[in-house]
C-alpha atoms as a PDB file:
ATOM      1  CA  UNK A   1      18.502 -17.919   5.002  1.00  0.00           C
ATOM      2  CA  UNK A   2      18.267 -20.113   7.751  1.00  0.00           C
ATOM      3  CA  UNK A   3      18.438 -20.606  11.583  1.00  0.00           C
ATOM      4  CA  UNK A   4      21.792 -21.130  13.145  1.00  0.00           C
ATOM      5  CA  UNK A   5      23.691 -22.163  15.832  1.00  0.00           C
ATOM      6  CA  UNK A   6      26.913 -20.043  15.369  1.00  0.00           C
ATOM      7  CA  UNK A   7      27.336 -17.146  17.791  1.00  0.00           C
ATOM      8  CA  UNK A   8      26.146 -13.697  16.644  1.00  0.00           C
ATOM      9  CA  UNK A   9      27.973 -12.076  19.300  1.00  0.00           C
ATOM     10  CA  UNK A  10      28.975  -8.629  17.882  1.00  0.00           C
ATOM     11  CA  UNK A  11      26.431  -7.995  15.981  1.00  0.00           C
ATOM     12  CA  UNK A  12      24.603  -4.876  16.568  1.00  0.00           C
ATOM     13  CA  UNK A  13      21.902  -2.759  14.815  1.00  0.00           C
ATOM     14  CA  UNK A  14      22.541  -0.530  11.645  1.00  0.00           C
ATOM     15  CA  UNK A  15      19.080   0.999  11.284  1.00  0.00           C
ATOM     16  CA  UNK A  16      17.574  -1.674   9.520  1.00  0.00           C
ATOM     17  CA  UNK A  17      13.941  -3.054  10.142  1.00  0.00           C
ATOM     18  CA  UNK A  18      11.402  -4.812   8.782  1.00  0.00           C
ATOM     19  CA  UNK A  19       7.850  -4.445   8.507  1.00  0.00           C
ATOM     20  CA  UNK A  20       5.863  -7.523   9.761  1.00  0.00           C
ATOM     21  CA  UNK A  21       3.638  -9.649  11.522  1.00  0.00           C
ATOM     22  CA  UNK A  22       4.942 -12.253  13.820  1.00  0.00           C
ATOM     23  CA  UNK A  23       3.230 -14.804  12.121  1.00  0.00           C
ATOM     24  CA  UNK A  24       4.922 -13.792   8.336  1.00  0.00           C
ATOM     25  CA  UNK A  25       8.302 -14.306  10.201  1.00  0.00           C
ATOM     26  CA  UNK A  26       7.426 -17.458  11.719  1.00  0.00           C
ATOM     27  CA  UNK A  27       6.581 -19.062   8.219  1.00  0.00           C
ATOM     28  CA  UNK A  28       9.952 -17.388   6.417  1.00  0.00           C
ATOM     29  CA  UNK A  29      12.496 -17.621   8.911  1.00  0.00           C
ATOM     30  CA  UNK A  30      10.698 -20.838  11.251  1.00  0.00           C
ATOM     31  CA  UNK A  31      10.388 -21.038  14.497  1.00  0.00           C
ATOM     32  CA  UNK A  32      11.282 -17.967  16.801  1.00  0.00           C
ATOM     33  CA  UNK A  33      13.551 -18.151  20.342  1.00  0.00           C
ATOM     34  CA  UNK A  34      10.980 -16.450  23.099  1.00  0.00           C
ATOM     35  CA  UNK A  35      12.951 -14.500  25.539  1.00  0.00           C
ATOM     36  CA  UNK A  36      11.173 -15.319  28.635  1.00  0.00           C
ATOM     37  CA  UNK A  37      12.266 -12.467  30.945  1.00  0.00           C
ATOM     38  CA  UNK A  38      10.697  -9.161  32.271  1.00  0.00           C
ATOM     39  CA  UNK A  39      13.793  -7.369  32.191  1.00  0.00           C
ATOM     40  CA  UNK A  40      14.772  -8.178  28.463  1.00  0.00           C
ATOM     41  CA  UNK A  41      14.702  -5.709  25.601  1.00  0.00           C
ATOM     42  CA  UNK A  42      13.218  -7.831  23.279  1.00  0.00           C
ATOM     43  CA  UNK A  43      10.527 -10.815  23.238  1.00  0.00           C
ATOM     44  CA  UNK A  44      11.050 -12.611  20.292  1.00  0.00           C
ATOM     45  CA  UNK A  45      14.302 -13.148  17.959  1.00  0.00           C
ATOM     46  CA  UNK A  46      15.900 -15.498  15.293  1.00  0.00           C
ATOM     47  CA  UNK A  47      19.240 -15.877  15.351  1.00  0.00           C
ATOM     48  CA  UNK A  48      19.836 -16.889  11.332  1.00  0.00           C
ATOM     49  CA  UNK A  49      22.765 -17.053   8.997  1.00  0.00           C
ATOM     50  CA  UNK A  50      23.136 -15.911   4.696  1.00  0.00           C
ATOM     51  CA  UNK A  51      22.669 -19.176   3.141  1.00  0.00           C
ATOM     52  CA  UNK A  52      25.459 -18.198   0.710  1.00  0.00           C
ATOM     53  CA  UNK A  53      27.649 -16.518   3.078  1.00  0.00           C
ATOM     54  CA  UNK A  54      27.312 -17.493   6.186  1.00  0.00           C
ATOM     55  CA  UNK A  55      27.205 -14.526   7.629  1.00  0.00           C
ATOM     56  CA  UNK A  56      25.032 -14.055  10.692  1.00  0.00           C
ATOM     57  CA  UNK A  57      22.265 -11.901  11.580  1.00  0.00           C
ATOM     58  CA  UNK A  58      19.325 -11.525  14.350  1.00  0.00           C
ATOM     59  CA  UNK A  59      15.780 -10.527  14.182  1.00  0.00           C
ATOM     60  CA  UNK A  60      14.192  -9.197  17.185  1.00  0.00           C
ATOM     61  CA  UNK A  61      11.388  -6.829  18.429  1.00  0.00           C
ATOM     62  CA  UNK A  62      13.564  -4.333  20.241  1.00  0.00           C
ATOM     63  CA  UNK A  63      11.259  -2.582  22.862  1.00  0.00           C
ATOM     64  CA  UNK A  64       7.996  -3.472  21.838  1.00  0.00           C
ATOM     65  CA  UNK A  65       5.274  -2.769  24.407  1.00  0.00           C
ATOM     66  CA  UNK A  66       3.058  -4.181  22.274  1.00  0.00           C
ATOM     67  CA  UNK A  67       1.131  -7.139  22.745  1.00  0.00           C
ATOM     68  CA  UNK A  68       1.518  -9.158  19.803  1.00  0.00           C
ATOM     69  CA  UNK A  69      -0.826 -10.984  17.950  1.00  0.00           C
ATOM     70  CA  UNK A  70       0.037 -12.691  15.350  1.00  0.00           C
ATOM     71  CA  UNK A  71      -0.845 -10.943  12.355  1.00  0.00           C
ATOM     72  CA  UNK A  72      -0.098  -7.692  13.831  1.00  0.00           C
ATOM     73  CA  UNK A  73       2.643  -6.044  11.564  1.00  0.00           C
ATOM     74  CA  UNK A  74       5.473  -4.218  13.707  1.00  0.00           C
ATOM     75  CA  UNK A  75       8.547  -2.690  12.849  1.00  0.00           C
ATOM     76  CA  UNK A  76      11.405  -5.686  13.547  1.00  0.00           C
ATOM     77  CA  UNK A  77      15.032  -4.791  14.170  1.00  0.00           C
ATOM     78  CA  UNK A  78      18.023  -6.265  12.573  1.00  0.00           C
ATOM     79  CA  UNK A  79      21.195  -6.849  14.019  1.00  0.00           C
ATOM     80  CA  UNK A  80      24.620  -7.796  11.812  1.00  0.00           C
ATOM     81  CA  UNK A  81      28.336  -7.415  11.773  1.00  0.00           C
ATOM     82  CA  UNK A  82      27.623  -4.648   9.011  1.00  0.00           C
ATOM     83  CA  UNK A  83      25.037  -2.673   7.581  1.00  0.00           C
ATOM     84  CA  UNK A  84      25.273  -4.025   3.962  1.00  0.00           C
ATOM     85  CA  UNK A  85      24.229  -7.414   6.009  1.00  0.00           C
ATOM     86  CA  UNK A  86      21.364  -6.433   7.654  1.00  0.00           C
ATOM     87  CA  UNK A  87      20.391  -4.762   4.248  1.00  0.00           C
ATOM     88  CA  UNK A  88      20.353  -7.992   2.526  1.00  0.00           C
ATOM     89  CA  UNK A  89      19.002  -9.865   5.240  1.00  0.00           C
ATOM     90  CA  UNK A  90      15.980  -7.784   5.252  1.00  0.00           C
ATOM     91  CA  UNK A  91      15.762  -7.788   0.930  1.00  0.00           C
ATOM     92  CA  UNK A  92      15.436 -11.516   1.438  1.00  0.00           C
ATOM     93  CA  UNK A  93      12.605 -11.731   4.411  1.00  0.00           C
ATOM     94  CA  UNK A  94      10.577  -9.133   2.230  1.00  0.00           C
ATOM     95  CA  UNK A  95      10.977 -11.655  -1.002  1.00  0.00           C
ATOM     96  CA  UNK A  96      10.076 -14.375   0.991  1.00  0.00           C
ATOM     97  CA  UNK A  97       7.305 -12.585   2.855  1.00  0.00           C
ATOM     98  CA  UNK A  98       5.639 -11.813  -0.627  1.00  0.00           C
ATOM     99  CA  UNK A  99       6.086 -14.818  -1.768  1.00  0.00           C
ATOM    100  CA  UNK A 100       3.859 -15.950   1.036  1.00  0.00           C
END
């Protein structure tokens, strides 16, 4: 996995999430964008592609009214072009997270 600049336009949720804190996702995925607007659904998201692949994904705390600290674990949503992405895209953040 890793960050990337290709468009993830069409990509949309398939009722995958992840468990974790903002700071496990910082050190797996890096750095996140901060959505700096009162009117967005989300704070937080990485846009990242399949190393492999290339296929795209998003991570992103879809309506959290929470405020977030950094090792405060929250359900994180995950946004592909199909299910069996977001699947693997979240198999590979909870290796990586355990690996931690």
């Amino acid at each position: 996995m890793k960050q990337t600049s290709q468009p993830i336009t069409g990509t949309s949720f398939n009722n995958v999430t992840v468990l974790a804190s903002l700071n496990e996702l910082t050190k797996v995925l890096g750095k996140p964008r901060i959505v700096d607007d009162p009117d967005a659904n989300f704070r937080y998201e990485w846009r990242m592609e399949h190393a492999s692949t290339g296929d795209v994904f998003a991570v992103y705390d879809w309506d959290n009214d929470v405020t977030l600290k950094g090792t405060t674990k929250i359900k994180w949503y995950i946004g592909a072009h199909q299910a069996t992405h977001a699947v693997d895209a979240r198999e590979k953040i909870i290796e990586k997270i355990i690996e931690l």
